[in-house]
Protein backbone atom coordinates (compact mmCIF):
# COMPACT_ATOMS: atom_id res chain seq x y z
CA UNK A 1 -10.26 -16.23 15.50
CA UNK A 2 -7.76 -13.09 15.21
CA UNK A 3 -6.80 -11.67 18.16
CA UNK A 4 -4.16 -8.37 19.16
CA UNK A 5 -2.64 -9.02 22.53
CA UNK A 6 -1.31 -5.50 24.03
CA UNK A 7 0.16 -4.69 26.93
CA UNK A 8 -1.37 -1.73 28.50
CA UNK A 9 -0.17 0.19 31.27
CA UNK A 10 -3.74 1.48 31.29
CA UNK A 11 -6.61 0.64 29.44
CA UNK A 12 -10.22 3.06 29.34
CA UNK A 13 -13.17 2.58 27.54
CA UNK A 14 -16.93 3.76 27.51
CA UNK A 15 -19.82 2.64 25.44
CA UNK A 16 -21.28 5.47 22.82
CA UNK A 17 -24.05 3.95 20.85
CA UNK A 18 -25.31 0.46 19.68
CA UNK A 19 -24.01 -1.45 16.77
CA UNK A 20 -26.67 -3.78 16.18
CA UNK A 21 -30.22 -4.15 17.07
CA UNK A 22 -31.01 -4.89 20.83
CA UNK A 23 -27.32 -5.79 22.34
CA UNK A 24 -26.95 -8.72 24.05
CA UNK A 25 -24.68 -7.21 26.91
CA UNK A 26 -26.10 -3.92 28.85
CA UNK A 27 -23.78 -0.80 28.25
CA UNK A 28 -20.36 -0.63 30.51
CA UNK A 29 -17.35 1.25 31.10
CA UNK A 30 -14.18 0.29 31.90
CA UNK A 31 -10.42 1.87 33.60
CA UNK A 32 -7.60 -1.08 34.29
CA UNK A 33 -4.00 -0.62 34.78
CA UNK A 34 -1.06 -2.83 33.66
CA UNK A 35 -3.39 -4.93 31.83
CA UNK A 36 -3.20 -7.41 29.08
CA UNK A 37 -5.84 -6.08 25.90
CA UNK A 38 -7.26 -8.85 23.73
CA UNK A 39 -8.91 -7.48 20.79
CA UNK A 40 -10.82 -10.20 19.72
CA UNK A 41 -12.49 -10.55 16.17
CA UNK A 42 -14.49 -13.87 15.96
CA UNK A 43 -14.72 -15.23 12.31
CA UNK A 44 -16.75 -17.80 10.33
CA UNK A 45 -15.70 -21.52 11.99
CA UNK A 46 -14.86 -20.29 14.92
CA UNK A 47 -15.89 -22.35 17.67
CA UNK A 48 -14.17 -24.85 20.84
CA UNK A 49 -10.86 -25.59 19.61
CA UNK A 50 -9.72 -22.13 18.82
CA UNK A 51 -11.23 -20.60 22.50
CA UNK A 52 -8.93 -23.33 23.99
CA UNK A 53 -6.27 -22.08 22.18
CA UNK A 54 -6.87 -18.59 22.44
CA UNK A 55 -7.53 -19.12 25.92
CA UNK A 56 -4.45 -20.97 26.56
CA UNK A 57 -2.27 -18.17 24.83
CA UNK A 58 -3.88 -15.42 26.95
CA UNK A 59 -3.21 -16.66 29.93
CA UNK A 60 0.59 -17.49 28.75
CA UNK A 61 0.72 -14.23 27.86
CA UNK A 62 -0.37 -12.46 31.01
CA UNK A 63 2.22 -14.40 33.22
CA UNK A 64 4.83 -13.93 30.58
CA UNK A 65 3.80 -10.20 31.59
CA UNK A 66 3.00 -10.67 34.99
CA UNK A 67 -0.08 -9.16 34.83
CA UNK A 68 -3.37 -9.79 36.71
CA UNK A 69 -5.56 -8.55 34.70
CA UNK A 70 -7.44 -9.78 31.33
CA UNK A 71 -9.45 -7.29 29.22
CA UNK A 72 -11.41 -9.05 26.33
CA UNK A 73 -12.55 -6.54 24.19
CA UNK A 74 -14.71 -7.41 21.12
CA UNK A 75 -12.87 -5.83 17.84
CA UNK A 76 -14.69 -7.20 14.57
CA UNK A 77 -11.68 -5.20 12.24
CA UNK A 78 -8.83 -7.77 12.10
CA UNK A 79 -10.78 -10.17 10.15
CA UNK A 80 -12.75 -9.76 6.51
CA UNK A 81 -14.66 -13.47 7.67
CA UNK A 82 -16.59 -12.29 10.43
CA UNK A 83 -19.18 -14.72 11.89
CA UNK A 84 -22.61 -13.28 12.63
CA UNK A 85 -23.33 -11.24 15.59
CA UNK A 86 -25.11 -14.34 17.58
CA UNK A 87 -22.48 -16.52 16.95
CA UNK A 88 -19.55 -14.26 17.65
CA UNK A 89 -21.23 -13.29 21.40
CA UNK A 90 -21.54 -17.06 21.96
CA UNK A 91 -17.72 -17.33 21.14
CA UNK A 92 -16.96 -14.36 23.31
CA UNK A 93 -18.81 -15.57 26.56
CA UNK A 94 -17.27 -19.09 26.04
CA UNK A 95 -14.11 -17.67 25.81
CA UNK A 96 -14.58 -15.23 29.24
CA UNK A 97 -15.90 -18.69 30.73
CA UNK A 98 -12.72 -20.59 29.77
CA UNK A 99 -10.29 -17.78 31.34
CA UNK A 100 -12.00 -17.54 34.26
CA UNK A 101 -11.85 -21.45 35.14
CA UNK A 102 -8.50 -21.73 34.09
CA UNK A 103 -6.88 -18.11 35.32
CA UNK A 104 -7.33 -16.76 39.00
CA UNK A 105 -6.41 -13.17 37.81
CA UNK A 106 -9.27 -10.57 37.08
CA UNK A 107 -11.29 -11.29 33.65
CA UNK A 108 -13.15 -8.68 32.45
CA UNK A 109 -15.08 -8.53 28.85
CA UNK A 110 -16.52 -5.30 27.56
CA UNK A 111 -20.31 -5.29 26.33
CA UNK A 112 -20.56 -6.93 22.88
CA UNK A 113 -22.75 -5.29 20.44
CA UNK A 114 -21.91 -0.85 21.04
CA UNK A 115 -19.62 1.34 19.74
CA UNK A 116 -17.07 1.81 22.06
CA UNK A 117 -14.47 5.35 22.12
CA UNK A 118 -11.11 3.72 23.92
CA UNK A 119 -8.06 5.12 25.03
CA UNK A 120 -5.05 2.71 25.53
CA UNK A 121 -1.48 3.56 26.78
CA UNK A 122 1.47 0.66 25.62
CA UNK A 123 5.01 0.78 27.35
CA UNK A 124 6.49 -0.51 23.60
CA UNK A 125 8.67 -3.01 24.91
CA UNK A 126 8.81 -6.00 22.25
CA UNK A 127 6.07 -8.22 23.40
CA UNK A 128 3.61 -5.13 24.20
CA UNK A 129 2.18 -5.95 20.81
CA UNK A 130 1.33 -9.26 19.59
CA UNK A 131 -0.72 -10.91 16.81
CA UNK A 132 -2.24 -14.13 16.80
CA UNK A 133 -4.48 -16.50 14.83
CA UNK A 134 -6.56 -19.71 16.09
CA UNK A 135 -7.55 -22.01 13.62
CA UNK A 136 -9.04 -25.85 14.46
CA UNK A 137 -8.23 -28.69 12.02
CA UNK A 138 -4.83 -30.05 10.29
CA UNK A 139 -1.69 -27.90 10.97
CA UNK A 140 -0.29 -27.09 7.74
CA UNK A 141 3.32 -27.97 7.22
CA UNK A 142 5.70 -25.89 5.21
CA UNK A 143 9.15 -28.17 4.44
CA UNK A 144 7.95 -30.19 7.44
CA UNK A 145 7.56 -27.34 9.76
CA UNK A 146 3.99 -25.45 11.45
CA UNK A 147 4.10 -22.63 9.19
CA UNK A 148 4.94 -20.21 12.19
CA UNK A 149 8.67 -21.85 12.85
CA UNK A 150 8.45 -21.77 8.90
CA UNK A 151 8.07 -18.50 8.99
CA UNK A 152 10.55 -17.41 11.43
CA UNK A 153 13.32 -19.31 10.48
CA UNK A 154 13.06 -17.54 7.58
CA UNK A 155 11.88 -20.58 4.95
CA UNK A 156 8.66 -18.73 3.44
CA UNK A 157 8.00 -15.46 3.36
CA UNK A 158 6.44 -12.98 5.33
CA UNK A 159 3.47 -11.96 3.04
CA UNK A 160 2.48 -15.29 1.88
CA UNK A 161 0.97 -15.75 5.61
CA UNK A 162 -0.92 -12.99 5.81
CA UNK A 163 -5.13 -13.90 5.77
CA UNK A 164 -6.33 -10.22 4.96
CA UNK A 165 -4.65 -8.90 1.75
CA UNK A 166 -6.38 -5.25 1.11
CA UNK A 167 -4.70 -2.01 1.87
CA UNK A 168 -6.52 0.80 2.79
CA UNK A 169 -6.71 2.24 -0.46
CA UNK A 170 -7.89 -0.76 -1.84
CA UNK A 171 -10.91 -1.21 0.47
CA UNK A 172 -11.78 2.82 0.45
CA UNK A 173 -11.95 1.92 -4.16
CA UNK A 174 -14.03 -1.08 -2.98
CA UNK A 175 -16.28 1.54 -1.20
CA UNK A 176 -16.44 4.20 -3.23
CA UNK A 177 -17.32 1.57 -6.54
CA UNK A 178 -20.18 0.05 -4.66
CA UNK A 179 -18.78 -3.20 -5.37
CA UNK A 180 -20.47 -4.04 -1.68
CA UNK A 181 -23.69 -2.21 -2.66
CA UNK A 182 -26.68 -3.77 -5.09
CA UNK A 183 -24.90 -2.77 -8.24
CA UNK A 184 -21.77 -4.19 -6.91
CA UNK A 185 -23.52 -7.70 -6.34
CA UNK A 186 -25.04 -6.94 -9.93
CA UNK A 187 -21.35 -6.95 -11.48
CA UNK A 188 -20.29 -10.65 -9.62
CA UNK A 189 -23.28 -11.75 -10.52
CA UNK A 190 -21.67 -10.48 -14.35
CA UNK A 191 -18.32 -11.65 -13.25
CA UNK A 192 -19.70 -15.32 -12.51
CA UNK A 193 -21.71 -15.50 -16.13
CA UNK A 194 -18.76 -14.23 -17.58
CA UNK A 195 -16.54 -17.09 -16.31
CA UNK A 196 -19.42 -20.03 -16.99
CA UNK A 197 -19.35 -18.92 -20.19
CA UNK A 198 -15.70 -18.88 -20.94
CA UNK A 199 -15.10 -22.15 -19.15
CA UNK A 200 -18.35 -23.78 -20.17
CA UNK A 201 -19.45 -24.81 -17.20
CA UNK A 202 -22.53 -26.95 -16.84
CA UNK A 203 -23.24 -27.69 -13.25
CA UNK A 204 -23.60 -25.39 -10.06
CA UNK A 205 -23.09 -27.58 -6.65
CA UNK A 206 -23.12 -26.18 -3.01
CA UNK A 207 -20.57 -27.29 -0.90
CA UNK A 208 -19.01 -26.64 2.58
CA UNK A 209 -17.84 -23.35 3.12
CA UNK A 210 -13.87 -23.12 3.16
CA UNK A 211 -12.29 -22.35 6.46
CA UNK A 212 -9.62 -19.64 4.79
CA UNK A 213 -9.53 -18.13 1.46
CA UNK A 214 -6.52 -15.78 1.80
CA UNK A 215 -2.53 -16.57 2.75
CA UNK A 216 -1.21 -19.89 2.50
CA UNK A 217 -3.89 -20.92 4.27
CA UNK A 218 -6.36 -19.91 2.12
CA UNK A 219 -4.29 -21.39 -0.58
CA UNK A 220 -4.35 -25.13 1.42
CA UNK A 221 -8.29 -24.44 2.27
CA UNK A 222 -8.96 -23.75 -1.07
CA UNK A 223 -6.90 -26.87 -2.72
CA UNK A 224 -9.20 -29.19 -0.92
CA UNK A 225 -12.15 -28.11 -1.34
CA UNK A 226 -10.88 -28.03 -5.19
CA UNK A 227 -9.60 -31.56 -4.82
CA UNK A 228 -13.44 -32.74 -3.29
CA UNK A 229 -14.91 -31.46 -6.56
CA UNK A 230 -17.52 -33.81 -7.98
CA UNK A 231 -15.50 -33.69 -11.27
CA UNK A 232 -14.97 -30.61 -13.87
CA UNK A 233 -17.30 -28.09 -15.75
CA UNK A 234 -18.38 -27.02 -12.43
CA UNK A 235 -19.18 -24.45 -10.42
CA UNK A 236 -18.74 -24.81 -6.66
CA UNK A 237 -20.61 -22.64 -3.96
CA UNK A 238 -21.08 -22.19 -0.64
CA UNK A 239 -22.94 -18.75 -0.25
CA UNK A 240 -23.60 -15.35 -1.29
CA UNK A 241 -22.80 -13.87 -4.40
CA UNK A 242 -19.22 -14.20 -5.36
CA UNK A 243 -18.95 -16.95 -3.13
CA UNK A 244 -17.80 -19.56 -5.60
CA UNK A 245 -15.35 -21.32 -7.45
CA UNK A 246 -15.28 -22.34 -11.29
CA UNK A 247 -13.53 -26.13 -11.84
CA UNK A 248 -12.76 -26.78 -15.17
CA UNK A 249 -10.36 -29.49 -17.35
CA UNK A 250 -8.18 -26.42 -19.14
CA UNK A 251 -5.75 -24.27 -17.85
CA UNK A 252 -7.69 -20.58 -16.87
CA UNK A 253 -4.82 -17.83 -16.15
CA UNK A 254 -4.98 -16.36 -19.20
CA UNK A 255 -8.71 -15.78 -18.61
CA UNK A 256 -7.73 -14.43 -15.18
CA UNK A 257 -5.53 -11.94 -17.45
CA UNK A 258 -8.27 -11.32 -19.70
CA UNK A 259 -10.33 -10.27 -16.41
CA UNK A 260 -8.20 -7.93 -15.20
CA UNK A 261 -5.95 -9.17 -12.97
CA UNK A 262 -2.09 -7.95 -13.59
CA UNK A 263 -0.41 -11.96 -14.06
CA UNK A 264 2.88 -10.46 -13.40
CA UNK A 265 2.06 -9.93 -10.15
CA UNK A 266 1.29 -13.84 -9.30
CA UNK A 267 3.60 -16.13 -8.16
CA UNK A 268 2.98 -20.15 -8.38
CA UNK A 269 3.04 -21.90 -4.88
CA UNK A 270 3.86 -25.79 -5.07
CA UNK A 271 1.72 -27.92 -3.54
CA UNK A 272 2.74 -31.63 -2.43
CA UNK A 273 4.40 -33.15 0.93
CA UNK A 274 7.66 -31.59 0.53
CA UNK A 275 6.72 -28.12 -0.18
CA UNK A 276 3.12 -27.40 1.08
CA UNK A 277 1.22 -30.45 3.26
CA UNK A 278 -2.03 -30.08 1.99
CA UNK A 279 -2.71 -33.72 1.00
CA UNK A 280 -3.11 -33.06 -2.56
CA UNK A 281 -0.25 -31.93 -5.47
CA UNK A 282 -0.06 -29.56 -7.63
CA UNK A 283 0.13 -25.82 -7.94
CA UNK A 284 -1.67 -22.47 -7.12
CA UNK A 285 -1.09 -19.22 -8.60
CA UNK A 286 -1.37 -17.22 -5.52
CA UNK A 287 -2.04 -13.10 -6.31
CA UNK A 288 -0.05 -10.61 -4.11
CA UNK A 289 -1.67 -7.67 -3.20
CA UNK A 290 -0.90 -4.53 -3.43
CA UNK A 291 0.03 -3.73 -0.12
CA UNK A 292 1.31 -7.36 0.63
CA UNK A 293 -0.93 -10.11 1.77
CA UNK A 294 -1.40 -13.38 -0.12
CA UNK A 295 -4.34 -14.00 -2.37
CA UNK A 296 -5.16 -17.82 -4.11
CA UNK A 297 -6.96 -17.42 -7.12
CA UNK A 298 -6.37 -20.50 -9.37
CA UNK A 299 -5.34 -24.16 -7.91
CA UNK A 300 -4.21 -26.83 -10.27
CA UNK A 301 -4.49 -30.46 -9.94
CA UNK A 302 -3.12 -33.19 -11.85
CA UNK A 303 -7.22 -33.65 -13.33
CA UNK A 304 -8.57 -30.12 -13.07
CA UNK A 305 -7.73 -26.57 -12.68
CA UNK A 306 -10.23 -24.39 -9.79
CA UNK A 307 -10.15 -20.58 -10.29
CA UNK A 308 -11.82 -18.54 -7.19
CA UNK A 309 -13.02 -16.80 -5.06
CA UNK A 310 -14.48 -15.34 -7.69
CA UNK A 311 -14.75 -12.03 -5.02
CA UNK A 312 -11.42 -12.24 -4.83
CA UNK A 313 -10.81 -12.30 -8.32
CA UNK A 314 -12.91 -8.86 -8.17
CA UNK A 315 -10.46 -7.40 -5.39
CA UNK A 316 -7.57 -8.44 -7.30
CA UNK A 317 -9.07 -6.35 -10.69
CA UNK A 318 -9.26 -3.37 -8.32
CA UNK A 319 -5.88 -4.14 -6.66
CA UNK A 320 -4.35 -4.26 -10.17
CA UNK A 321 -5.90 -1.00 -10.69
CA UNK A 322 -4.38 1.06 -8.53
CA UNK A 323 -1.28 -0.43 -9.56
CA UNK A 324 -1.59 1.18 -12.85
CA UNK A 325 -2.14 4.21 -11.18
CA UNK A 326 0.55 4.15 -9.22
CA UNK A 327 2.53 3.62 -12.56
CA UNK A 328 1.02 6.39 -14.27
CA UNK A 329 -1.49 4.86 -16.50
CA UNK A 330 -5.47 5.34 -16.05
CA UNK A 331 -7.01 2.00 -14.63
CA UNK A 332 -9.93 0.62 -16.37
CA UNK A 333 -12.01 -1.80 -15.11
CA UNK A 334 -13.90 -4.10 -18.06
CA UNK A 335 -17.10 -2.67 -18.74
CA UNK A 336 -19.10 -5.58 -18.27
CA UNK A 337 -17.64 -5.68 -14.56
CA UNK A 338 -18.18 -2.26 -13.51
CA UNK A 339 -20.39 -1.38 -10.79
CA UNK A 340 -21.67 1.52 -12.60
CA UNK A 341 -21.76 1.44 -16.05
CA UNK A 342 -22.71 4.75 -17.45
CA UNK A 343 -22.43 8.00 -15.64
CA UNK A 344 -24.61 10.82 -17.00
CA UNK A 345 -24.67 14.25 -16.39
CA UNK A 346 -26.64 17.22 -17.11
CA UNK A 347 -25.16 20.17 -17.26
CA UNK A 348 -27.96 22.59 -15.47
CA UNK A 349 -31.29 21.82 -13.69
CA UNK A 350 -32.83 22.18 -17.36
CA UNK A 351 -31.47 19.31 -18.72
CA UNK A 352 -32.09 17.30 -16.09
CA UNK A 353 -35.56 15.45 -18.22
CA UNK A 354 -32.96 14.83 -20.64
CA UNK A 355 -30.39 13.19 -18.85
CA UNK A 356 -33.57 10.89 -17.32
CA UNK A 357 -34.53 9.78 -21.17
CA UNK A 358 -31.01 8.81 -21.72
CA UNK A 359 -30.85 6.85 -18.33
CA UNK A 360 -34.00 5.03 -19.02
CA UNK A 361 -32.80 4.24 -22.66
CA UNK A 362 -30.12 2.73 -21.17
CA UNK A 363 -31.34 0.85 -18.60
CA UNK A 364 -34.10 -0.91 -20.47
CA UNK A 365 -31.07 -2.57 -22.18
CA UNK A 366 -29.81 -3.61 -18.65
CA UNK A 367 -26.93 -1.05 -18.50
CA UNK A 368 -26.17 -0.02 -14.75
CA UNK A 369 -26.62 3.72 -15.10
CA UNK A 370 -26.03 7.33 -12.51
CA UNK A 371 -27.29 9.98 -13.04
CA UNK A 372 -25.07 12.99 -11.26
CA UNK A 373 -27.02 16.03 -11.12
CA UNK A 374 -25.55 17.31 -7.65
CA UNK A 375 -22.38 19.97 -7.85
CA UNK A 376 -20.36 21.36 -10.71
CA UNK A 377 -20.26 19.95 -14.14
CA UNK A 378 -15.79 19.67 -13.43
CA UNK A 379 -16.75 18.07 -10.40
CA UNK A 380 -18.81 15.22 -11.17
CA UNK A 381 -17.01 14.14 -14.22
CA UNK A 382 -13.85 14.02 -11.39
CA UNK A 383 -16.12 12.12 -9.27
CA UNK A 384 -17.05 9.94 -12.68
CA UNK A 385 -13.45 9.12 -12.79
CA UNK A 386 -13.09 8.37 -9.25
CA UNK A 387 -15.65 5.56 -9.47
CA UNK A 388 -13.92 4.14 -13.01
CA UNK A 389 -17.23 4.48 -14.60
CA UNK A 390 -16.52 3.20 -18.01
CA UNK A 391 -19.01 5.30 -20.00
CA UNK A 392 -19.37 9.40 -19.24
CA UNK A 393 -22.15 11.19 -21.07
CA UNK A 394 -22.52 14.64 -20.55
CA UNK A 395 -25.75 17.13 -21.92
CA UNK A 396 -26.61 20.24 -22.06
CA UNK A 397 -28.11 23.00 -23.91
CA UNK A 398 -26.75 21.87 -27.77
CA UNK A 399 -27.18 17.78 -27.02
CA UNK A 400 -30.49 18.46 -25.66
CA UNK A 401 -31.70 20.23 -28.80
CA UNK A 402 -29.73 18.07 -31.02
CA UNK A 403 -30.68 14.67 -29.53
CA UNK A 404 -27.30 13.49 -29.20
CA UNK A 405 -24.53 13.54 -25.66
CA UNK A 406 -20.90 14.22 -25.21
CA UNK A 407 -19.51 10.76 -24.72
CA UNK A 408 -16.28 10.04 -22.48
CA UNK A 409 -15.00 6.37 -22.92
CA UNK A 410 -12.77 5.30 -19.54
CA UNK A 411 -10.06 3.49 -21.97
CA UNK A 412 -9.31 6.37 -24.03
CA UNK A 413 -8.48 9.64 -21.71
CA UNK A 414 -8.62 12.80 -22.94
CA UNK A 415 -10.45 11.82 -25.55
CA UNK A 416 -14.41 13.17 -25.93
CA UNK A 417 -16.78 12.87 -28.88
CA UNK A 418 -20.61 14.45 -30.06
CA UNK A 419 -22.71 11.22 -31.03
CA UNK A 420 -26.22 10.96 -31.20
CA UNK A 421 -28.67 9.53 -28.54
CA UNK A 422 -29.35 6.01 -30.70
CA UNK A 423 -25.31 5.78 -31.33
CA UNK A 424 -24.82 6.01 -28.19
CA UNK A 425 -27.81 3.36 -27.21
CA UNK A 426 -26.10 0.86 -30.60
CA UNK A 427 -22.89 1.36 -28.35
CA UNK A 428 -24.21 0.12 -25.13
CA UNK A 429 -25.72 -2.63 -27.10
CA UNK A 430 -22.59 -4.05 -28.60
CA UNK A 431 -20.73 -3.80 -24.86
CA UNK A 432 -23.37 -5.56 -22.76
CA UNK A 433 -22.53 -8.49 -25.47
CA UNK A 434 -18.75 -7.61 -25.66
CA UNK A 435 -16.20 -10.52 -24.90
CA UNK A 436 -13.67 -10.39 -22.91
């Protein structure tokens, strides 16, 4: 559970629309002054021992203010592990249960399940704003120490706690790639035979879902579950696509290189009882984002090395990405990974039949293929390059008589050739098969 405490010398809201199918709670407004605001965001595992908790801090909080007052307002954007609607409303009316038998102030929860407009006014003194996070189980130790007194005393660092890695700009490429759409799930599902292949694995086994995959939490959830493996040559996993884990017996960064994923910016986290308590030793090369945050992607045991989330893996391509950008450099994603694959685009209305032969050429070879017919010619190869489609093939008047396309490769910029239609569909050929 994730939860932002604010102090608010007053508070409105007012339903606008639903969010999901048939809301549990009826539709509500709301006005409070000198309140305290819980936004709330219930996540996967959530369940008794973090209401207590969160519970227990709230009402800390609200006499450390001296408030009477206890908004819980239902916020599913401080979290990327949400649990499921049903779930998350059980949480929520457990947790406006718990308050109300152990607080004799006024509890109020808005109406789960609407979009909600909000207006909130915060005095700014220092504990107007607060961020918390309730977790059941073992309290990891860093040098002996809860990694919050850890943290402030200055003994680990700031980023390495954080559990949601992804800037802005990182989730908008995620977005606007479609890596959450079906050809997203089409390159994991790429991503995953990619890895079994490299690694050899032999086995796929479902296991138990791991309570954190990002932050130094994420890195101890994620050693355990890698230290429960049923041996090596293995692929652990515990849900949808991209939900999994490779275990192998050799030593995978440099296939995490080969990926995509920039290695120089990793940095190796000991684990053992005198650096990280997570009841197993070893090490895990731990990714940072971008925009700070702490990603795990490989753990290594004295018998096996684990390298996952493999979703997290794909983040981390698109992470290092913009990176290059922000160096100067055009970021290419491998062409076997990309969403989209090929990008065509006709230059008029009358080459449109055209541009549909090529696409169906193409995807009868399994190719992930657009076709962008909307808008200027400039504009959709900009909007090509936006997405980091790897392949641009534009036709018009001179391809279309001549059977061949103007062909844009990603990794070579400002660079176009003439080839024909069946070099082109030899080319696709050879990088559906293409290694690493």
């Amino acid at each position: 559970m994730r939860v932002l405490l604010l102090h608010a010398s007053r508070f409105t809201y007012r339903v606008v629309e639903e969010a999901i199918d048939r809301p549990p709670d009826p539709p509500s407004s709301g006005e409070f002054e000198n309140c305290l605001v819980a936004l709330v965001t219930v996540e996967v595992g959530d369940g008794d021992v973090e209401v207590s908790r969160a519970a227990s801090d709230m009402v800390s909080q609200a006499s450390r203010l001296g408030v009477r007052c206890i908004v819980v307002y239902p916020y599913a954007h401080l979290s990327p592990d949400l649990a499921t609607p049903d779930v998350a409303y059980k949480v929520l009316t457990s947790l406006e249960s718990v308050l109300r038998s152990s607080w004799d102030g006024l509890i109020h929860r808005a109406p789960f399940g609407w979009y909600k407009a909000f207006e909130i006014s915060c005095p700014g003194h220092p504990l107007a704003e607060l961020s918390r996070s309730f977790r059941g189980g073992h309290v990891l130790l860093y040098k002996g120490l809860p990694l919050e007194d850890a943290q402030a005393r200055g003994l680990i660092e700031g980023w390495l706690m954080q559990r949601n890695p992804w800037g802005r700009e990182t989730l908008e490429l995620v977005e606007r790639l479609g890596l959450n759409g079906v050809d997203g799930r089409a390159a994991l599902w790429e991503l995953e035979r990619l890895v079994v292949g490299e690694l050899g694995l032999r086995v796929r086994v479902s296991v138990e879902r791991p309570d954190s995959i990002y932050g130094l939490q994420g890195v101890s959830s994620l050693a355990r579950l890698c230290s429960r493996s049923p041996g090596v040559s293995v692929l652990l996993t515990w849900g949808d696509i991209g939900e999994s884990m490779a275990v192998a017996d050799r030593d995978p960064l440099e296939l995490l290189g080969r990926l995509g994923v920039r290695i120089s910016d990793t940095v190796k986290v000991t684990l053992g009882d005198e650096e990280l308590n997570v009841g197993v030793r070893g090490y895990s090369i731990v990714y940072k984002a971008r925009r700070g945050g702490a990603v795990p992607l490989l753990v290594a045991l004295q018998d096996r090395y684990c390298l996952g989330p493999l979703a997290s893996i794909a983040y981390s391509i698109l992470d290092s990405g913009l990176r290059e950008a922000d160096e100067g450099r055009t970021p290419v994603i491998h062409y076997r990974l990309a969403p989209v694959q090929v990008a065509v685009i006709p230059v008029g209305d009358a080459h449109m039949e055209y541009a549909r032969i090529i696409a169906s050429r193409l995807e009868e070879l399994g190719a992930r293929v657009v076709v962008l017919g909307e808008g200027g010619v400039g504009a959709r190869v900009r909007d090509a390059g936006r997405r980091w489609i790897p392949l641009v093939v534009v036709v018009g008047d001179r391809e279309a008589e001549t059977k061949t396309v103007t062909l844009r490769r990603r990794w070579e910029p400002g660079r176009q050739e003439v080839v024909t239609l069946e070099e082109l569909v030899e080319e696709v050929k050879r990088l559906n098969t293409s290694k690493l």
